[in-house]
PDB file of N, CA and C in Angstrom:
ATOM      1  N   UNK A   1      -3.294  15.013  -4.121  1.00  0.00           N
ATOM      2  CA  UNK A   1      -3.153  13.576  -4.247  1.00  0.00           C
ATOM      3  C   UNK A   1      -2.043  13.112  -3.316  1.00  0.00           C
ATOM      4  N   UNK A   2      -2.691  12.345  -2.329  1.00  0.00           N
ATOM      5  CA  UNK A   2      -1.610  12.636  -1.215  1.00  0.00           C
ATOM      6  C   UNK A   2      -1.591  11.089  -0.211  1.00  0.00           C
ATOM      7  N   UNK A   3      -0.775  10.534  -0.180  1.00  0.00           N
ATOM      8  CA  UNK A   3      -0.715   9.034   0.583  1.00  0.00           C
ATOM      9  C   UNK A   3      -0.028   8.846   1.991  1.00  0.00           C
ATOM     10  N   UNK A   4      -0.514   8.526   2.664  1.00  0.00           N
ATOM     11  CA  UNK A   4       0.591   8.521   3.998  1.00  0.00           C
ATOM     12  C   UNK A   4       1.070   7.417   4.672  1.00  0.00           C
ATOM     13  N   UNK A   5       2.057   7.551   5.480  1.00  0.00           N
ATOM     14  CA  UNK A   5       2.862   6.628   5.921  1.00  0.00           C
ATOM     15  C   UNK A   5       2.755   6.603   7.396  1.00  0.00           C
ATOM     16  N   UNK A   6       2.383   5.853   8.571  1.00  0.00           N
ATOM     17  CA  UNK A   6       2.431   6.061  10.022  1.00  0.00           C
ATOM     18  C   UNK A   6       3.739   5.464  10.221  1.00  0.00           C
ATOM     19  N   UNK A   7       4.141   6.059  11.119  1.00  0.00           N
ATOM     20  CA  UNK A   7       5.561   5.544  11.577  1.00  0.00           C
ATOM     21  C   UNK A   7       6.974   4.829  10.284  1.00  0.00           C
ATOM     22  N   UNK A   8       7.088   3.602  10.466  1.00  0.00           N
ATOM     23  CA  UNK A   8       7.565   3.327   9.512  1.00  0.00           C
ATOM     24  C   UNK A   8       7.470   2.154   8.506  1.00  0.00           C
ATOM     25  N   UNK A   9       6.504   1.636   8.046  1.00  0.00           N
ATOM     26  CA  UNK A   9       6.035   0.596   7.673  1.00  0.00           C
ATOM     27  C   UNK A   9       7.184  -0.150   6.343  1.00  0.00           C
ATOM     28  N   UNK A  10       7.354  -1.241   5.952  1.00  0.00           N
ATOM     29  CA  UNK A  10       8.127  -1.338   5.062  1.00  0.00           C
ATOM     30  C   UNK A  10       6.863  -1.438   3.459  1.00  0.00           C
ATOM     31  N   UNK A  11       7.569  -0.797   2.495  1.00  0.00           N
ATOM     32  CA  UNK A  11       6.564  -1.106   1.387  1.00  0.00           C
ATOM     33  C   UNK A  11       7.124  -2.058   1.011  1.00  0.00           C
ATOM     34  N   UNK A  12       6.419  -3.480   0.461  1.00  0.00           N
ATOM     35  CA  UNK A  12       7.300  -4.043  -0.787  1.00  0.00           C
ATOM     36  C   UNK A  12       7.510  -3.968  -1.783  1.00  0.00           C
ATOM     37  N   UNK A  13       8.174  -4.431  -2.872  1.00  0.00           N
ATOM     38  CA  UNK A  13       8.318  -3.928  -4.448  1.00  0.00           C
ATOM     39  C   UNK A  13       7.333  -4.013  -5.324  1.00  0.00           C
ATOM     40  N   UNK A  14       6.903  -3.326  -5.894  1.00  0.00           N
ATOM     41  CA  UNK A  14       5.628  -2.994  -7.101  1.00  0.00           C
ATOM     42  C   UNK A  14       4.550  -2.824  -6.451  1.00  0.00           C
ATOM     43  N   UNK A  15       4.342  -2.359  -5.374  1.00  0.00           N
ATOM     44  CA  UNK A  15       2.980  -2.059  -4.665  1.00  0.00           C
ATOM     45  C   UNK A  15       2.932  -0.826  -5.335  1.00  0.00           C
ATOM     46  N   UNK A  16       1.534  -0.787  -5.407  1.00  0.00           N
ATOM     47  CA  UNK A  16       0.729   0.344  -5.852  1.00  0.00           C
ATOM     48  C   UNK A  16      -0.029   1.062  -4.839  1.00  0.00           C
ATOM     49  N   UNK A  17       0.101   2.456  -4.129  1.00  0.00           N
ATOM     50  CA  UNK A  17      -0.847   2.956  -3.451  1.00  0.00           C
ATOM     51  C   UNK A  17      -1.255   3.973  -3.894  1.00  0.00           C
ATOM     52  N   UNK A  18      -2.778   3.875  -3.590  1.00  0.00           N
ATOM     53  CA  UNK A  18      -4.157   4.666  -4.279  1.00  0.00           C
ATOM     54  C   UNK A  18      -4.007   6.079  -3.653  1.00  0.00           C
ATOM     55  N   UNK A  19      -4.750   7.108  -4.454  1.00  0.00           N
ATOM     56  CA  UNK A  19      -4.843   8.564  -3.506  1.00  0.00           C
ATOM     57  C   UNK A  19      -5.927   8.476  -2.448  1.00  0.00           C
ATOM     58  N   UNK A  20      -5.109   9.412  -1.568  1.00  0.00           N
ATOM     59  CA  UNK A  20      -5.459   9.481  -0.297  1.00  0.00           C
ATOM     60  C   UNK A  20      -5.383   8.363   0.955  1.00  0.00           C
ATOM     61  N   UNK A  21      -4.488   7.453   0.138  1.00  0.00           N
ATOM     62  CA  UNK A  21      -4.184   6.368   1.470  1.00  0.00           C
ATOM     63  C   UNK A  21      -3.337   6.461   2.738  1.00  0.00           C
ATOM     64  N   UNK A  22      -3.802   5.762   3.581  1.00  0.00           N
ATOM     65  CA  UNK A  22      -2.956   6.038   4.764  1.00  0.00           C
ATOM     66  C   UNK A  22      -2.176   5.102   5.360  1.00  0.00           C
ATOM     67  N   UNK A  23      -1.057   4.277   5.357  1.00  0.00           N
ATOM     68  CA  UNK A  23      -0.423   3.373   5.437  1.00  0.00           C
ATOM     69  C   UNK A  23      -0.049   3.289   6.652  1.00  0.00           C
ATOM     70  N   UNK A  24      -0.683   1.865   7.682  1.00  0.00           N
ATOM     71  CA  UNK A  24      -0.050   1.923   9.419  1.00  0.00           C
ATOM     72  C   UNK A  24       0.340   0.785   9.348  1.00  0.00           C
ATOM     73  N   UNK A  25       0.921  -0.677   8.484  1.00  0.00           N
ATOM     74  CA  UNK A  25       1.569  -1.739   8.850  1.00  0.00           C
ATOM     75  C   UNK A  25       1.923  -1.916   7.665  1.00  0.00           C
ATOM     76  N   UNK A  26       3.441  -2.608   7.202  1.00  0.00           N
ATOM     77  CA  UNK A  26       3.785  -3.478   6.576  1.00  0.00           C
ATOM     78  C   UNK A  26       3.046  -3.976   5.639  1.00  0.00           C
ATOM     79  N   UNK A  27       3.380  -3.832   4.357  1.00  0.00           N
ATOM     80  CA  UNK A  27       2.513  -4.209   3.170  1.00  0.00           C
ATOM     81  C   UNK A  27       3.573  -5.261   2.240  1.00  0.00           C
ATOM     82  N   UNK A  28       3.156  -6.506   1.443  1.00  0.00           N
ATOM     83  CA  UNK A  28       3.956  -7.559   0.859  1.00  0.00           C
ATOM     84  C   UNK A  28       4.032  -6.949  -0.538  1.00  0.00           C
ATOM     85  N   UNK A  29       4.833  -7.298  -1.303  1.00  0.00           N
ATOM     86  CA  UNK A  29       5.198  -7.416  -2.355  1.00  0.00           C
ATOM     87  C   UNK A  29       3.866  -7.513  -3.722  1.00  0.00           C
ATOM     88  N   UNK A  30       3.892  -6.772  -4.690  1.00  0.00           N
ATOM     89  CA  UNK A  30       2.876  -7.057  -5.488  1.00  0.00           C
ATOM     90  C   UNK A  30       1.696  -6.863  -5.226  1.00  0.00           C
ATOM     91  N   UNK A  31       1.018  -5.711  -4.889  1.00  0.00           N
ATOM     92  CA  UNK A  31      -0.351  -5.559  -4.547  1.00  0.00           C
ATOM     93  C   UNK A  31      -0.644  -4.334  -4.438  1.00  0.00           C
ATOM     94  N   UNK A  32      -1.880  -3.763  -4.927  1.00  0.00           N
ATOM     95  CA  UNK A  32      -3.028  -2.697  -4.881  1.00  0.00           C
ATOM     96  C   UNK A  32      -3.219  -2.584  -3.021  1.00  0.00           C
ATOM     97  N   UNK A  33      -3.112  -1.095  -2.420  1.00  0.00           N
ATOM     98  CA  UNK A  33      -3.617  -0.981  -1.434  1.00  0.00           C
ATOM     99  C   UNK A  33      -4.438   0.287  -1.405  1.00  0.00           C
ATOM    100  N   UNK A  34      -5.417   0.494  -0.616  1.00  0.00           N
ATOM    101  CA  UNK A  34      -6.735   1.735  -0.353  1.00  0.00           C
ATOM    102  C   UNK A  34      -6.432   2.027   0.398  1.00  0.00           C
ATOM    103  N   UNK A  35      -7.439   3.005   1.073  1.00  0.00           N
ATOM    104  CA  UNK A  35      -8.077   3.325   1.992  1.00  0.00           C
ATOM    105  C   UNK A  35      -7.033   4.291   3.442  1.00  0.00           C
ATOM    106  N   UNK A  36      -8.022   3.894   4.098  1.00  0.00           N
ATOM    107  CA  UNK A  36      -7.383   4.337   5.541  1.00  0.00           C
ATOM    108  C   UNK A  36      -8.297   3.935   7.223  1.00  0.00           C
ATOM    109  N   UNK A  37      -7.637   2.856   7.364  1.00  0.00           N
ATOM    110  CA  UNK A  37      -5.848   2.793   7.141  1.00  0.00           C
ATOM    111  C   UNK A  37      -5.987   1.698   5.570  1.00  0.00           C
ATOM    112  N   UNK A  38      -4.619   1.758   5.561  1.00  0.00           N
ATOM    113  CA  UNK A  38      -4.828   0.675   3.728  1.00  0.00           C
ATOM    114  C   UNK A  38      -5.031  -0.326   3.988  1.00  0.00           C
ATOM    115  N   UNK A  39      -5.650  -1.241   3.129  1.00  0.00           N
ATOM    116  CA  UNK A  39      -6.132  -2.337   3.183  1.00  0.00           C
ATOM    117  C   UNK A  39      -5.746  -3.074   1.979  1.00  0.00           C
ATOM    118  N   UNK A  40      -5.500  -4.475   1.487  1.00  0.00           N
ATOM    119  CA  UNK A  40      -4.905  -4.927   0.355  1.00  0.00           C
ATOM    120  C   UNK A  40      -5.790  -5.222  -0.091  1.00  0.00           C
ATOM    121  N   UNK A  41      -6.313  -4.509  -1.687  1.00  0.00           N
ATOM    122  CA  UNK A  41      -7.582  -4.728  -2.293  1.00  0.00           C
ATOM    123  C   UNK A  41      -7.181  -5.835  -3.531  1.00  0.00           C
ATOM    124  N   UNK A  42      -6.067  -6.096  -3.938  1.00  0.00           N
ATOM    125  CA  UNK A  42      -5.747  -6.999  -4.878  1.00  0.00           C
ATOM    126  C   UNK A  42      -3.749  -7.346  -4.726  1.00  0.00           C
ATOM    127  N   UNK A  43      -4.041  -8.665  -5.027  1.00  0.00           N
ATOM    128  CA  UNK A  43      -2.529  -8.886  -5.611  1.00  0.00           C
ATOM    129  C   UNK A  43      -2.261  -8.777  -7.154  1.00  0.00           C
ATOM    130  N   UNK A  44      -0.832  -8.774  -7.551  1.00  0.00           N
ATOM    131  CA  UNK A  44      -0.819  -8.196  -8.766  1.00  0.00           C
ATOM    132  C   UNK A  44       0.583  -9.385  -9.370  1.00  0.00           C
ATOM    133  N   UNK A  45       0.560  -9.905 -10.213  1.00  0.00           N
ATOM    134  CA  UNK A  45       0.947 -10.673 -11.084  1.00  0.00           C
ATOM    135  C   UNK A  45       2.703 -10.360 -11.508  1.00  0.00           C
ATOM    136  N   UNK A  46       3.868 -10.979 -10.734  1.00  0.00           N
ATOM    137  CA  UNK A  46       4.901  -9.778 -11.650  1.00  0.00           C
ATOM    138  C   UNK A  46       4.993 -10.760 -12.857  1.00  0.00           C
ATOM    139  N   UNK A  47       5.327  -9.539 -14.079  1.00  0.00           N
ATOM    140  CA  UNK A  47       5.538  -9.814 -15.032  1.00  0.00           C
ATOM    141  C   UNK A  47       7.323 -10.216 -15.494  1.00  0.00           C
TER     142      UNK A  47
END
C-alpha cells in the first residue's frame, strides 16, 4: 500500500490519499485524491 510523491508537491491539511497514488502537483486543502498521476475525486467538509 504505497503512495507517491514526484518531486516536491505541497499536500494540504486533511487530504486524504488513496493506495497506490502518485502525486506530481500541488494538492488544496480538504480533499480525496486517486490515481496516477492524482486527481481530486472529492472535497471534504472540515468539521
Amino acid at each position: 500500500m504505497d503512495a507517491l510523491t514526484s518531486k516536491s508537491p505541497v499536500i494540504g491539511d486533511n487530504v486524504e490519499i488513496e493506495v497506490a497514488t502518485v502525486v506530481v502537483k500541488d494538492m488544496p486543502d480538504n480533499c480525496i485524491v486517486a490515481g496516477n498521476p492524482a486527481v481530486i475525486k472529492r472535497y471534504i467538509n472540515p468539521k
